[in-house]
PDB file of N, CA and C in Angstrom:
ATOM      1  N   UNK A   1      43.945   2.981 -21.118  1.00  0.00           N
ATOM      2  CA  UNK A   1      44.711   2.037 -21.895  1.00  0.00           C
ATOM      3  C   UNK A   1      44.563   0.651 -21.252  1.00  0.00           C
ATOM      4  N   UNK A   2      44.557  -0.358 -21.930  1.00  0.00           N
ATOM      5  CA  UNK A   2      44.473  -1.527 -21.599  1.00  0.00           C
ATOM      6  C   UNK A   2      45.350  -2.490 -20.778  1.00  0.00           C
ATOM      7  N   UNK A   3      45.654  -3.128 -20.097  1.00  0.00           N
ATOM      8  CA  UNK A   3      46.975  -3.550 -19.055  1.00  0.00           C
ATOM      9  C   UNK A   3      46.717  -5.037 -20.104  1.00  0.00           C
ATOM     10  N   UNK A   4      48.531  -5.226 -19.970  1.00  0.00           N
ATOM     11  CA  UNK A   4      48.798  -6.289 -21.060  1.00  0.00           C
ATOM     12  C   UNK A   4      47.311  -7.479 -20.867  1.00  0.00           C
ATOM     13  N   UNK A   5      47.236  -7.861 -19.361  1.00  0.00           N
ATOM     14  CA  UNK A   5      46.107  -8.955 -19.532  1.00  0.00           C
ATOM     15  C   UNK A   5      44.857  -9.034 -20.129  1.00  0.00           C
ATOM     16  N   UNK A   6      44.499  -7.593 -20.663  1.00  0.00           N
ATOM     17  CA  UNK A   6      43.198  -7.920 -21.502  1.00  0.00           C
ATOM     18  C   UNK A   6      43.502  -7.656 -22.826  1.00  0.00           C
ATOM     19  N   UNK A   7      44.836  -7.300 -23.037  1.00  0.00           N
ATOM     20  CA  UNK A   7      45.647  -7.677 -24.435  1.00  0.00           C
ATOM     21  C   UNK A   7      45.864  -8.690 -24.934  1.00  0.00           C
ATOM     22  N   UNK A   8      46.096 -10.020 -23.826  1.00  0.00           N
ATOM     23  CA  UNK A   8      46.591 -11.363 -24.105  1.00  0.00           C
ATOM     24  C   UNK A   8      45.526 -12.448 -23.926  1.00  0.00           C
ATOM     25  N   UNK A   9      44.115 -11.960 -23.394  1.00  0.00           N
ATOM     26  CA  UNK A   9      43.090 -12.857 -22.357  1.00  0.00           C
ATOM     27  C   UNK A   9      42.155 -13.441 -24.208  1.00  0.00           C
ATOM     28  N   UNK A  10      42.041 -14.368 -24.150  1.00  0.00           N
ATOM     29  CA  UNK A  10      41.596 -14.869 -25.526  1.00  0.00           C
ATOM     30  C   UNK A  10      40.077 -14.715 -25.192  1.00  0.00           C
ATOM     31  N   UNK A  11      39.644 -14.466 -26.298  1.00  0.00           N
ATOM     32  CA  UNK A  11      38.077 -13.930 -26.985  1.00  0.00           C
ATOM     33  C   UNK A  11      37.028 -15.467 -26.860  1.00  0.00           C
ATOM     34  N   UNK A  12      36.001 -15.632 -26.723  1.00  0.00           N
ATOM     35  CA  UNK A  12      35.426 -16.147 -26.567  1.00  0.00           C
ATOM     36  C   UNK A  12      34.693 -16.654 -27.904  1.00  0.00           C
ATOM     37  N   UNK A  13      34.829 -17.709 -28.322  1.00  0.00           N
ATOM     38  CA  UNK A  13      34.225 -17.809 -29.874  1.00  0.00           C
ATOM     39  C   UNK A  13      33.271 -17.249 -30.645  1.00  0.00           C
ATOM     40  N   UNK A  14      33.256 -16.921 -31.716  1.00  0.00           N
ATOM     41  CA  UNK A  14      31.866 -15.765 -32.074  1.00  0.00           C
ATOM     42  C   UNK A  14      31.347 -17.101 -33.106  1.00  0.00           C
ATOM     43  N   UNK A  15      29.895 -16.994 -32.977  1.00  0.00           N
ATOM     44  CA  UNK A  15      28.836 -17.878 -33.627  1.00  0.00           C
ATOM     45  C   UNK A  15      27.785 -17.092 -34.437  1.00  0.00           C
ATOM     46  N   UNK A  16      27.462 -17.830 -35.479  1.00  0.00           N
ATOM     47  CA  UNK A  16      26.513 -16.934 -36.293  1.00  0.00           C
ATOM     48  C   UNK A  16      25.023 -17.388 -35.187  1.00  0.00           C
ATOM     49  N   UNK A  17      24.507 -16.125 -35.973  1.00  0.00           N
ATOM     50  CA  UNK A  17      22.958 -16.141 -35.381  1.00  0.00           C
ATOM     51  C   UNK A  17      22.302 -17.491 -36.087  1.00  0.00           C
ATOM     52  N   UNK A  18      21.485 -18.424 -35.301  1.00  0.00           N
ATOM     53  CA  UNK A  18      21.243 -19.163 -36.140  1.00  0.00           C
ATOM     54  C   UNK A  18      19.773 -19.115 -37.057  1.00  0.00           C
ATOM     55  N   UNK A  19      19.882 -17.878 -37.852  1.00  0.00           N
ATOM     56  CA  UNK A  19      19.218 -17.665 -38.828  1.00  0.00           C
ATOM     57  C   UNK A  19      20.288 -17.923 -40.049  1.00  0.00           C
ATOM     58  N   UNK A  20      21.506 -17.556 -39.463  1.00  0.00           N
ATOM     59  CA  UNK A  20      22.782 -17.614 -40.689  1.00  0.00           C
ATOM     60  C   UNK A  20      22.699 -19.013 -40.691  1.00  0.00           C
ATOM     61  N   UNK A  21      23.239 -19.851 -39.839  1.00  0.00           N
ATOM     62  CA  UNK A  21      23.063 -21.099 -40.015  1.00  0.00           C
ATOM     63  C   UNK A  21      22.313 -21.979 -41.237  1.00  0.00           C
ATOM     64  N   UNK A  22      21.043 -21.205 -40.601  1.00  0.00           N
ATOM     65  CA  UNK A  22      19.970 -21.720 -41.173  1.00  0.00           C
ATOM     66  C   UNK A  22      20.049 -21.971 -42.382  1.00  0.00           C
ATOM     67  N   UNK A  23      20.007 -21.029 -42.872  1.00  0.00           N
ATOM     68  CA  UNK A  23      20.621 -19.940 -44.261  1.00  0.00           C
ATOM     69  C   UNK A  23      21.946 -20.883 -45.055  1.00  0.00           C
ATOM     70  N   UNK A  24      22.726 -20.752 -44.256  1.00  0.00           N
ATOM     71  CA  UNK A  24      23.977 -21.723 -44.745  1.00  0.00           C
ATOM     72  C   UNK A  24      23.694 -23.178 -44.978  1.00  0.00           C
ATOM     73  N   UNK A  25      23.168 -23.924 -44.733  1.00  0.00           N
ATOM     74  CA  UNK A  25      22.764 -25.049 -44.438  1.00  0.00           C
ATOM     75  C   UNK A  25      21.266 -25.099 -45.538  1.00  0.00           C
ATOM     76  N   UNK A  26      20.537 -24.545 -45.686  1.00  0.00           N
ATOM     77  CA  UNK A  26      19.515 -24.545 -46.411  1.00  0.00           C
ATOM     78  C   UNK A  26      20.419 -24.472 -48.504  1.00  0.00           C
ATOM     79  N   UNK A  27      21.029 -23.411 -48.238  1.00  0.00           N
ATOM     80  CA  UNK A  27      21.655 -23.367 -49.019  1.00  0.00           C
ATOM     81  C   UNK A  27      22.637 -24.549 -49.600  1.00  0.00           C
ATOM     82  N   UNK A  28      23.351 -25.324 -49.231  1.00  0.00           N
ATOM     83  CA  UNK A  28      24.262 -26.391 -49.346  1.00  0.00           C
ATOM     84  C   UNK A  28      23.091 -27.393 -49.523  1.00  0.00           C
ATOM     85  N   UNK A  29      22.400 -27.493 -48.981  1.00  0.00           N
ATOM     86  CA  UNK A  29      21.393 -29.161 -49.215  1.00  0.00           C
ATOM     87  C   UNK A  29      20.905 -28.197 -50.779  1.00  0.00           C
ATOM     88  N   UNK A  30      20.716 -27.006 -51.545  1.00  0.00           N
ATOM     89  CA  UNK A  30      20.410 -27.224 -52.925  1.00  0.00           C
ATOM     90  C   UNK A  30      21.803 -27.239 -53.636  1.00  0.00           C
ATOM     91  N   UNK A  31      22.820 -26.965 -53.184  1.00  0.00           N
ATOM     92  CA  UNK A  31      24.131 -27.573 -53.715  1.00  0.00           C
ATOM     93  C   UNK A  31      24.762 -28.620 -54.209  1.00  0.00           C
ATOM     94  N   UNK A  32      23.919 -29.341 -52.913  1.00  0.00           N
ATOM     95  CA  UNK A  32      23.649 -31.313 -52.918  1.00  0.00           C
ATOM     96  C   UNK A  32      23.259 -31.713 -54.461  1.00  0.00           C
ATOM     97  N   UNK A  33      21.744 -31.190 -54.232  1.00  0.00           N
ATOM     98  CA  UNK A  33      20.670 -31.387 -54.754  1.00  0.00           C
ATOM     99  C   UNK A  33      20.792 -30.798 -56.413  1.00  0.00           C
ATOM    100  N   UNK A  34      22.027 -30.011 -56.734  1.00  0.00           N
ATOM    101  CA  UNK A  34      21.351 -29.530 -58.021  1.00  0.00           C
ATOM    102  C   UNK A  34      22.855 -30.466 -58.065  1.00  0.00           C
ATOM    103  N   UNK A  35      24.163 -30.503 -57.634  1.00  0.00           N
ATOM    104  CA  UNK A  35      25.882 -31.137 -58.056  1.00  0.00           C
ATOM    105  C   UNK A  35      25.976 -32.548 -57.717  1.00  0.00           C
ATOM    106  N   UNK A  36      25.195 -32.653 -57.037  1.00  0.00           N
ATOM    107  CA  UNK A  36      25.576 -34.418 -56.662  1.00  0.00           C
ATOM    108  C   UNK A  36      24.798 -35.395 -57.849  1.00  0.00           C
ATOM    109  N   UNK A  37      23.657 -34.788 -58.374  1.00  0.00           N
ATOM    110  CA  UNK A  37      23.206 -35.997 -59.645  1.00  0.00           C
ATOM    111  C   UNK A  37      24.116 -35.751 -60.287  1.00  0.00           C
ATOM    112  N   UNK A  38      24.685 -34.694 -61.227  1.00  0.00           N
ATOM    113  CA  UNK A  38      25.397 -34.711 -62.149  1.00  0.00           C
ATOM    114  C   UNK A  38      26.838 -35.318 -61.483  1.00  0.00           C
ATOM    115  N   UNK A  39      27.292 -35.435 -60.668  1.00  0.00           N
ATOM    116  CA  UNK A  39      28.746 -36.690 -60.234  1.00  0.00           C
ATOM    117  C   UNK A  39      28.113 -37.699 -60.618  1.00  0.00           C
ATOM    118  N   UNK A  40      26.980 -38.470 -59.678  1.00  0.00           N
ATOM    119  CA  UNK A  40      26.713 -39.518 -60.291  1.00  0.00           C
ATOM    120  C   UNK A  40      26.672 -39.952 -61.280  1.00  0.00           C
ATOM    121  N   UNK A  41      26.658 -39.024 -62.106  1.00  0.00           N
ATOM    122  CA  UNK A  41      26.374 -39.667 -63.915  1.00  0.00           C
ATOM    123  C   UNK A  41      27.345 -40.320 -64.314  1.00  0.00           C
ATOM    124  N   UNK A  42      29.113 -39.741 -63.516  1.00  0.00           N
ATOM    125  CA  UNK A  42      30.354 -40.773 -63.933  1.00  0.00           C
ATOM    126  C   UNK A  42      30.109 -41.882 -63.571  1.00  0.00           C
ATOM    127  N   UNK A  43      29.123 -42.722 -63.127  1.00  0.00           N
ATOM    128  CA  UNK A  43      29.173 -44.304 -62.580  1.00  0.00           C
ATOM    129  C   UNK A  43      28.763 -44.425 -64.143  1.00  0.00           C
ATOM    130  N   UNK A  44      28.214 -43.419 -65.233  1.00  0.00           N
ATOM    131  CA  UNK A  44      27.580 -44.027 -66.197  1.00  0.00           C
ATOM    132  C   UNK A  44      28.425 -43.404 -67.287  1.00  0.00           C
ATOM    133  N   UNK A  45      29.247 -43.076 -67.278  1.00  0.00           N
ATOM    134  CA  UNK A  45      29.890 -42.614 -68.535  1.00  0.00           C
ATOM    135  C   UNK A  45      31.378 -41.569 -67.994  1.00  0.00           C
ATOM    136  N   UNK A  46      31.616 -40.847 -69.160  1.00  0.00           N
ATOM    137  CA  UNK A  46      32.721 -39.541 -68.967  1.00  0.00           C
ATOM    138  C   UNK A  46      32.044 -38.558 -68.153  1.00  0.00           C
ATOM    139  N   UNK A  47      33.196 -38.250 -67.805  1.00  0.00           N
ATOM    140  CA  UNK A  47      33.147 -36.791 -67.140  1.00  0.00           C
ATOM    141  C   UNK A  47      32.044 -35.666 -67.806  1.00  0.00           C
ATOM    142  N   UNK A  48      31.365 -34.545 -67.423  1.00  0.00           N
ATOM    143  CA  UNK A  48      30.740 -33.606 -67.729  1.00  0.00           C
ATOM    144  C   UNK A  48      31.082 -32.265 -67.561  1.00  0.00           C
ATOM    145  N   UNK A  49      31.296 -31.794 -68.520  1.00  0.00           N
ATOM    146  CA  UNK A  49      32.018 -30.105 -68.384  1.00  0.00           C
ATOM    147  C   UNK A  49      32.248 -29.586 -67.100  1.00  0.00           C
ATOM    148  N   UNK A  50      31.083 -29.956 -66.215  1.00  0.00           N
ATOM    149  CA  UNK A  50      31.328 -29.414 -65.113  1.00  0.00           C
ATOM    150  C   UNK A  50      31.526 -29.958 -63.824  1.00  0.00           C
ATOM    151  N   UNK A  51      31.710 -31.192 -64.199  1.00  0.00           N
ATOM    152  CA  UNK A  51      32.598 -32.297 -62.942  1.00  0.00           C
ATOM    153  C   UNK A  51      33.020 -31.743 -61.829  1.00  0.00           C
ATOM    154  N   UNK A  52      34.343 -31.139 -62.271  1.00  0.00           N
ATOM    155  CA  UNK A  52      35.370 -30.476 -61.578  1.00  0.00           C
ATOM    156  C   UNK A  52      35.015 -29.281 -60.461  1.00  0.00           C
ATOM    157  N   UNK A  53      33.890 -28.619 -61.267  1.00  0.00           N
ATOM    158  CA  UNK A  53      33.200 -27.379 -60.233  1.00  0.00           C
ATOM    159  C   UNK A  53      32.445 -27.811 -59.857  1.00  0.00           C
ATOM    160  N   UNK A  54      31.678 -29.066 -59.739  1.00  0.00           N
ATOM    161  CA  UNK A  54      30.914 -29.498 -59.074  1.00  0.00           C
ATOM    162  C   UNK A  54      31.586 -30.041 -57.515  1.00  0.00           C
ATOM    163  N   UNK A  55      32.403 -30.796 -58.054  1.00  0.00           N
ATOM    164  CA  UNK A  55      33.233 -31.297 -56.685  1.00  0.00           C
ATOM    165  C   UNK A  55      34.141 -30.493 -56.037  1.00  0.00           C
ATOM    166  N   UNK A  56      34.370 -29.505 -56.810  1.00  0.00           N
ATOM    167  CA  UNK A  56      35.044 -28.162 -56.208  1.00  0.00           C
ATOM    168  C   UNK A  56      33.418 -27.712 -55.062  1.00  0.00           C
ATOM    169  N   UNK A  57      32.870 -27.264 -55.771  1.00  0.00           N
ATOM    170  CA  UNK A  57      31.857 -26.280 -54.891  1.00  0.00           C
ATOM    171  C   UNK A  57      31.601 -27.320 -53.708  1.00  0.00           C
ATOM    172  N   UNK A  58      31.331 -28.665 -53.940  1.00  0.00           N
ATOM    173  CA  UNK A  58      30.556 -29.400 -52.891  1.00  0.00           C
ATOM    174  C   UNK A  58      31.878 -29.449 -51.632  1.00  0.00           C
ATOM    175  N   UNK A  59      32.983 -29.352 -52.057  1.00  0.00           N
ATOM    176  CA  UNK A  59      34.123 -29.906 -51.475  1.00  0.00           C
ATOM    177  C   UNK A  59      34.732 -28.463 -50.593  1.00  0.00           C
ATOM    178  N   UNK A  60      34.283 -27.455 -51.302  1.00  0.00           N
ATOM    179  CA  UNK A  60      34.398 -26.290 -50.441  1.00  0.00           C
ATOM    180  C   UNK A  60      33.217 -26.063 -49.267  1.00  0.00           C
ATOM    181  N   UNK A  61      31.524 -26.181 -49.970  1.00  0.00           N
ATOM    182  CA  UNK A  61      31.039 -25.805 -48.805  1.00  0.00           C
ATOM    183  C   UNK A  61      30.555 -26.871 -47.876  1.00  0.00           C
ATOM    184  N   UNK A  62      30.994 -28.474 -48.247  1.00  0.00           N
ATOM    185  CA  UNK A  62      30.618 -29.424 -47.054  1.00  0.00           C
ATOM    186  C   UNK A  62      31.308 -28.820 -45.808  1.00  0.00           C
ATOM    187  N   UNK A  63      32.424 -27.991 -45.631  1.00  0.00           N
ATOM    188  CA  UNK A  63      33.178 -27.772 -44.827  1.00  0.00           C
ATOM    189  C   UNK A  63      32.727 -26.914 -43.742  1.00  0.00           C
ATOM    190  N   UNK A  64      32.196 -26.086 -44.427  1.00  0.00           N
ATOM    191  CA  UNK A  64      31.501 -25.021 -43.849  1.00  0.00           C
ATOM    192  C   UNK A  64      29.873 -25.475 -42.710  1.00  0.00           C
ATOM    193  N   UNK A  65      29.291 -26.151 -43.140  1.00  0.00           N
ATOM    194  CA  UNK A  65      28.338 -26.955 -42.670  1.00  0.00           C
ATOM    195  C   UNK A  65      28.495 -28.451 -41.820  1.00  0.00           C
ATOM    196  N   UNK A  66      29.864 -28.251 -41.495  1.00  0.00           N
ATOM    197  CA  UNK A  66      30.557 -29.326 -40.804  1.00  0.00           C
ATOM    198  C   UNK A  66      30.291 -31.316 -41.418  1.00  0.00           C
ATOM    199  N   UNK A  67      30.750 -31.426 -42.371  1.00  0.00           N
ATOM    200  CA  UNK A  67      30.886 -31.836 -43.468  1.00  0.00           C
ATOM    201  C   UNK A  67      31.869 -32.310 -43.842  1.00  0.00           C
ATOM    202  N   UNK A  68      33.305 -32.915 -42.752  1.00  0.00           N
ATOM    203  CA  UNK A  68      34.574 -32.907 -43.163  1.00  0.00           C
ATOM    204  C   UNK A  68      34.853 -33.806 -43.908  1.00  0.00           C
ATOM    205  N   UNK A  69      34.292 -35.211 -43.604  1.00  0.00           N
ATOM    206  CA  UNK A  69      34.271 -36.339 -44.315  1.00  0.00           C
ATOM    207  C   UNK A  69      33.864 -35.996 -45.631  1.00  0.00           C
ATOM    208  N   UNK A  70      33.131 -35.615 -46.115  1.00  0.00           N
ATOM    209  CA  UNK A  70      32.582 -35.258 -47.501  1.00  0.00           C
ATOM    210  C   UNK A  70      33.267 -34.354 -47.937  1.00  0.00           C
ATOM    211  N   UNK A  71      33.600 -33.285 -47.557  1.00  0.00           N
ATOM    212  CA  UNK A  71      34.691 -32.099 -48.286  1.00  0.00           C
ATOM    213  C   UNK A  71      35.455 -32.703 -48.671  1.00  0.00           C
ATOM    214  N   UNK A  72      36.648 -33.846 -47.734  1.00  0.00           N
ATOM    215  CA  UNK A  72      37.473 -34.365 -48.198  1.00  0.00           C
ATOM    216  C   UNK A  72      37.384 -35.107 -49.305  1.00  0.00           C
ATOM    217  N   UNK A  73      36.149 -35.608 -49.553  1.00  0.00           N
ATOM    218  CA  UNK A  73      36.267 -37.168 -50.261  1.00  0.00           C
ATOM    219  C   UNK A  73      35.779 -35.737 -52.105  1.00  0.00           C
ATOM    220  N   UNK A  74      34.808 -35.119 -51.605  1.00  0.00           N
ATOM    221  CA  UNK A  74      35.098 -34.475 -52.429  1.00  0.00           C
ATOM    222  C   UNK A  74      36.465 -33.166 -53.641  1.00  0.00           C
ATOM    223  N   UNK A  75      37.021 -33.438 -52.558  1.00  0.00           N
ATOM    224  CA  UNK A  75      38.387 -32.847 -52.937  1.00  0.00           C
ATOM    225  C   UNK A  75      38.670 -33.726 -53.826  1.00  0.00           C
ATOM    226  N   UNK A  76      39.127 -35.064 -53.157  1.00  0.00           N
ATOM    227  CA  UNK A  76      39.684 -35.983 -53.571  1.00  0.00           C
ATOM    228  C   UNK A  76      38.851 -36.373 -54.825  1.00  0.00           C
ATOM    229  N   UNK A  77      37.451 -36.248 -55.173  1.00  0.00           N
ATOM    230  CA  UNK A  77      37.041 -36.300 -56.525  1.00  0.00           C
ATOM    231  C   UNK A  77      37.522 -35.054 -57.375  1.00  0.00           C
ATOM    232  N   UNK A  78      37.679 -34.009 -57.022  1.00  0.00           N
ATOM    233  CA  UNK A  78      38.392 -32.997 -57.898  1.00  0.00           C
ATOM    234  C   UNK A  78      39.583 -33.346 -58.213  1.00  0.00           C
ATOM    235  N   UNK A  79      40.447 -33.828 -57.566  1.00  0.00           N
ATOM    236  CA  UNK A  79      41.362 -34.347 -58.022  1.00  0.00           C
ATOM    237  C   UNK A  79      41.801 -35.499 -59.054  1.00  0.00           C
ATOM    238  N   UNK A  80      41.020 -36.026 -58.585  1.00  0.00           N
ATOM    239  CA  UNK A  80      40.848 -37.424 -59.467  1.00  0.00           C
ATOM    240  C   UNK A  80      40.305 -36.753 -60.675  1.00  0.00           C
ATOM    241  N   UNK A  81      39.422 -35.872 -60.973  1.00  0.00           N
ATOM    242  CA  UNK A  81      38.889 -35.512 -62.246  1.00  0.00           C
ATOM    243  C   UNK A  81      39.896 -35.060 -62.998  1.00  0.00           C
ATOM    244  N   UNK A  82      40.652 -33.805 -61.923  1.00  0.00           N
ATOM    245  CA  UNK A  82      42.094 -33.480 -63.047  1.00  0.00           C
ATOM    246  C   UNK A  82      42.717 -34.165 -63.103  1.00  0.00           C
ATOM    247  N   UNK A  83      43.119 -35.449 -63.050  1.00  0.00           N
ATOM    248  CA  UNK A  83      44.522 -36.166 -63.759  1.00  0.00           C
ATOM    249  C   UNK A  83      44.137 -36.139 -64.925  1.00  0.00           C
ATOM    250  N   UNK A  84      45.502 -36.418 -65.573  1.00  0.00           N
ATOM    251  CA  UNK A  84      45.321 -36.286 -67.331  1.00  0.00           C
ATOM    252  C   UNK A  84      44.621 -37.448 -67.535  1.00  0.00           C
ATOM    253  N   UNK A  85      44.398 -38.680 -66.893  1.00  0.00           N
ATOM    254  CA  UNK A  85      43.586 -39.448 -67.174  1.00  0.00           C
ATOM    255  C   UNK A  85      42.957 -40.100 -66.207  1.00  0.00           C
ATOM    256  N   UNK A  86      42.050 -39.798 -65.693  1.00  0.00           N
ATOM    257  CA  UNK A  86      41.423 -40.298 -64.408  1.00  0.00           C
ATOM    258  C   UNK A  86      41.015 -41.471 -64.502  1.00  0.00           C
ATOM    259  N   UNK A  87      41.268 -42.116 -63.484  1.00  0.00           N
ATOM    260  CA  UNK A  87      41.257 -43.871 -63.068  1.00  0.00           C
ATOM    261  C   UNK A  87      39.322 -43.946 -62.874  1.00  0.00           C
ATOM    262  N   UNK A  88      38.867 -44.558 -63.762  1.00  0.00           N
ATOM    263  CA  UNK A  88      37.160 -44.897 -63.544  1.00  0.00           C
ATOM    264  C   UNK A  88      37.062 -45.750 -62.471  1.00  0.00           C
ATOM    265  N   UNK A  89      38.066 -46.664 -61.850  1.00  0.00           N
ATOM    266  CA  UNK A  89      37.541 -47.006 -60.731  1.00  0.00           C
ATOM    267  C   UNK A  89      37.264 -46.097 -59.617  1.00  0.00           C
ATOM    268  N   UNK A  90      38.465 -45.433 -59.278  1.00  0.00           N
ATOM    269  CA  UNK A  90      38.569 -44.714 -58.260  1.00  0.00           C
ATOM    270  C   UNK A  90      37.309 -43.438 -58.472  1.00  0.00           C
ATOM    271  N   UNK A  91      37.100 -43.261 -59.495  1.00  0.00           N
ATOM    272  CA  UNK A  91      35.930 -42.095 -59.717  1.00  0.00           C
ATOM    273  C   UNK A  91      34.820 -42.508 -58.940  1.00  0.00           C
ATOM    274  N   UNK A  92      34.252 -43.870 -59.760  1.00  0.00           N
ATOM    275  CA  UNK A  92      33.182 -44.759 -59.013  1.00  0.00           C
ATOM    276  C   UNK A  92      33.473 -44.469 -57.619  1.00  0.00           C
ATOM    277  N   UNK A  93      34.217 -45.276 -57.154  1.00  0.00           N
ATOM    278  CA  UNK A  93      34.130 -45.085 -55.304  1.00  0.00           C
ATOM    279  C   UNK A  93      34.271 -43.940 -54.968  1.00  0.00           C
ATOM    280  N   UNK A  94      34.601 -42.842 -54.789  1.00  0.00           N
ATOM    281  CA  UNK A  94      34.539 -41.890 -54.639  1.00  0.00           C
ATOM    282  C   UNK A  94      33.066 -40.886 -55.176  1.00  0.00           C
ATOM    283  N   UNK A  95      32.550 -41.490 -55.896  1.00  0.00           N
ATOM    284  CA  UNK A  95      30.906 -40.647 -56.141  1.00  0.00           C
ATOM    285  C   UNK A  95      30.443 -41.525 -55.376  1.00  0.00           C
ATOM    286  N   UNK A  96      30.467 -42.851 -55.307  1.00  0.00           N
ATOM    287  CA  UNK A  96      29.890 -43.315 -54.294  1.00  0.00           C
ATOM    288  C   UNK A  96      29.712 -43.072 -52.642  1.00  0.00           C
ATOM    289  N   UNK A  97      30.888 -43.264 -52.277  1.00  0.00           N
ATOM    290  CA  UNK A  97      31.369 -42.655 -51.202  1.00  0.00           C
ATOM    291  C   UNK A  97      31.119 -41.424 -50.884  1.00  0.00           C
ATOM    292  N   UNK A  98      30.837 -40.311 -51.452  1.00  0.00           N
ATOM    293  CA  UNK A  98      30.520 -39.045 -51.228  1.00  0.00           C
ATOM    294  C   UNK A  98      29.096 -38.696 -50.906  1.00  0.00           C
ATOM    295  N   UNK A  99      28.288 -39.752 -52.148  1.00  0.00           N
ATOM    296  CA  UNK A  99      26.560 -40.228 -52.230  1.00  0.00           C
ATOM    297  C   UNK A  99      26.369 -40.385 -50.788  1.00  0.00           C
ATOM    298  N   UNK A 100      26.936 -41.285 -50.112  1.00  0.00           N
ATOM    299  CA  UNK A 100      26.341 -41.576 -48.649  1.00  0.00           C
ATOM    300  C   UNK A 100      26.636 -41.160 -47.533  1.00  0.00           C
ATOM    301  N   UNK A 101      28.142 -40.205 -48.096  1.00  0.00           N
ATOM    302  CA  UNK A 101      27.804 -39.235 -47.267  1.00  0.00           C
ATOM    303  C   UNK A 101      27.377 -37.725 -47.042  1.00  0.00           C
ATOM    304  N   UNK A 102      26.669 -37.844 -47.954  1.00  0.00           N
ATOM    305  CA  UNK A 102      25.655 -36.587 -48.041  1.00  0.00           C
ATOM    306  C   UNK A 102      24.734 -37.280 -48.106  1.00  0.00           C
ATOM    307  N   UNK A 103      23.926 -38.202 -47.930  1.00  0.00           N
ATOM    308  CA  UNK A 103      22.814 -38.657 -48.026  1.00  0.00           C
ATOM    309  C   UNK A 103      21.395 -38.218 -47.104  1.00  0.00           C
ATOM    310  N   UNK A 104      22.181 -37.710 -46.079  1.00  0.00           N
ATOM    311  CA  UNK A 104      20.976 -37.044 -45.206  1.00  0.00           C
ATOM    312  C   UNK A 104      21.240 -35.123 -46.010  1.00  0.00           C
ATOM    313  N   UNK A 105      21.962 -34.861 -46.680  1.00  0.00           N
ATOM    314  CA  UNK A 105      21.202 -33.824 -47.220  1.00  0.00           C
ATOM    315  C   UNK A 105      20.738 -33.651 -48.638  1.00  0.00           C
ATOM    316  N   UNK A 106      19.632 -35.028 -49.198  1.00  0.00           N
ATOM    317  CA  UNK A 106      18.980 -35.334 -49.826  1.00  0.00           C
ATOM    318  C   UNK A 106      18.037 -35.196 -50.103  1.00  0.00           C
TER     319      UNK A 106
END
């Protein structure tokens, strides 16, 4: 049986192999690449059916790929998409703002 101290002694962080990495990260730059043109298109018009899951998905897995700045700003475009009437300025800066920072996974 175990004596309380290797009950209480904290674990040492577990890391993916970095093939997962790899994998994770390969994956998100076509996430970029297929959700981030279609945001941009609000600098040019309405919203697109799929706005919302776009900045949902990007805003979930920037996070994951250490990405915080961008998850956030992408949240914050999901949000902005659901108000009953979303402010076109704030849309603009915010696709903008998101554009550069994902820009290195372009």
């Amino acid at each position: 049986m175990p004596d309380a101290q290797d009950v209480t002694s904290p674990r040492p962080p577990r890391t993916l192999p970095p093939e997962a990495i790899a994998g994770l990260r390969e994956a998100f730059a076509g996430e970029v690449a297929s959700r981030l043109p279609r945001l941009q298109e609000l600098l040019d018009g309405a919203p697109g059916p799929d706005s919302v899951r776009d900045a949902h998905a990007l805003g979930s897995s920037a996070v994951v790929v250490g990405e915080p700045d961008a998850s956030r700003t992408a949240r914050a475009l999901e949000a902005e998409l659901g108000a009953d009437v979303p402010d076109r300025e704030r849309l603009a800066v915010l696709v903008r703002t998101l554009t550069d920072q994902l820009q290195g996974w372009t």
